[in-house]
Protein backbone atom coordinates (compact mmCIF):
# COMPACT_ATOMS: atom_id res chain seq x y z
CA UNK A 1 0.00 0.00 0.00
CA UNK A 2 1.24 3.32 -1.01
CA UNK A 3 2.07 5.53 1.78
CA UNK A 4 -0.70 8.94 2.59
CA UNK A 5 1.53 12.00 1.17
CA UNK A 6 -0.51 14.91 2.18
CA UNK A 7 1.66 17.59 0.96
CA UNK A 8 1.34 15.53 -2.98
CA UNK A 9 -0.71 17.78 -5.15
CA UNK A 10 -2.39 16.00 -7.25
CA UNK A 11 -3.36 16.83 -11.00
CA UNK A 12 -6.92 17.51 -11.38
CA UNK A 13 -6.86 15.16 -14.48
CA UNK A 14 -5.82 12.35 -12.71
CA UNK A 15 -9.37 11.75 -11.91
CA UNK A 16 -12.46 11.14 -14.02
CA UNK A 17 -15.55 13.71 -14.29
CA UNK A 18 -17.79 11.19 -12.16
CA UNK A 19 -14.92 11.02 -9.67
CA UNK A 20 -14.27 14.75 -9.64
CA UNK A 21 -18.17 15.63 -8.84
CA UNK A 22 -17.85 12.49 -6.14
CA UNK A 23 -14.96 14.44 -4.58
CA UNK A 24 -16.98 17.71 -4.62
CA UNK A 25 -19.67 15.77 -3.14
CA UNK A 26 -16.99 14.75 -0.01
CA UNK A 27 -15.30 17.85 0.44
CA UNK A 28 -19.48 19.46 1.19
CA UNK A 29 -19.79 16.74 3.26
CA UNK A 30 -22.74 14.84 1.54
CA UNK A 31 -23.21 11.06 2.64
CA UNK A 32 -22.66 8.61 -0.63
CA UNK A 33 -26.88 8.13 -0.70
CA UNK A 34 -27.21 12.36 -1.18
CA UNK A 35 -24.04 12.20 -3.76
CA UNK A 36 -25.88 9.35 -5.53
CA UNK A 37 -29.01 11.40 -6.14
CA UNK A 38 -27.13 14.55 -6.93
CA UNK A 39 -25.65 12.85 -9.98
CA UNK A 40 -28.80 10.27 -10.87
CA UNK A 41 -26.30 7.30 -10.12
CA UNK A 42 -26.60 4.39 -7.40
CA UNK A 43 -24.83 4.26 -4.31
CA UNK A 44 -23.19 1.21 -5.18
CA UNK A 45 -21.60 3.47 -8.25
CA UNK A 46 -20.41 5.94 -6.05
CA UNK A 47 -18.88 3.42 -3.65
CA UNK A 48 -17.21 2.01 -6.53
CA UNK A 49 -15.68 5.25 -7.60
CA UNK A 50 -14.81 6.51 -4.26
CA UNK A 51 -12.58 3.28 -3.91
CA UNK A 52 -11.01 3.96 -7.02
CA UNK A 53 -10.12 7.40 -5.57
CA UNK A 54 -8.85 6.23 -2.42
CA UNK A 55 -6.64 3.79 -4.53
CA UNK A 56 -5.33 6.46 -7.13
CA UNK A 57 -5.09 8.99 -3.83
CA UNK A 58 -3.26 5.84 -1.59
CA UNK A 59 -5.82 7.53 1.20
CA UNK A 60 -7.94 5.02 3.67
CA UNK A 61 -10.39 7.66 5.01
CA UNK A 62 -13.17 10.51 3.84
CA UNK A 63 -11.09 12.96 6.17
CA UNK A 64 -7.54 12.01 4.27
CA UNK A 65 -9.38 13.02 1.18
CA UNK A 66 -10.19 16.09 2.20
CA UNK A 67 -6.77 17.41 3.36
CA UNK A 68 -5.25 16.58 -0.19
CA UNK A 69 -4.35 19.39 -2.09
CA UNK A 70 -5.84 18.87 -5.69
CA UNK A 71 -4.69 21.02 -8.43
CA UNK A 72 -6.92 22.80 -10.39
């Protein structure tokens, strides 16, 4: 497992549209039901997408996501 690197910026690009508006979701604090019916997709999408995230991001927790520094 990669190691949590909080001071990484990450490119904005290195993330998909769905996964961008799943992050936005996050970082206002929405639970993954309310992000789910924001963007007309199921839960079980946006659990799928928020792993992927957490992979990409090497991040284990909602609150790790939100102290990463995302370019923009």
């Amino acid at each position: 497992m990669r190691d949590f690197l909080p001071e990484h910026v990450l490119p904005a690009d290195a993330f998909s549209a769905t996964q961008m508006r799943i992050l936005d979701g996050v970082r206002r604090g929405l639970l993954n039901k309310q992000i789910a019916y924001e963007l007309g997709i199921s839960e079980h999408t946006v659990k799928y997408h928020l792993s992927g995230i957490f992979r990409k991001t090497g991040c284990h927790s909602r609150a790790q996501l939100l102290s990463l520094p995302l370019a923009r």
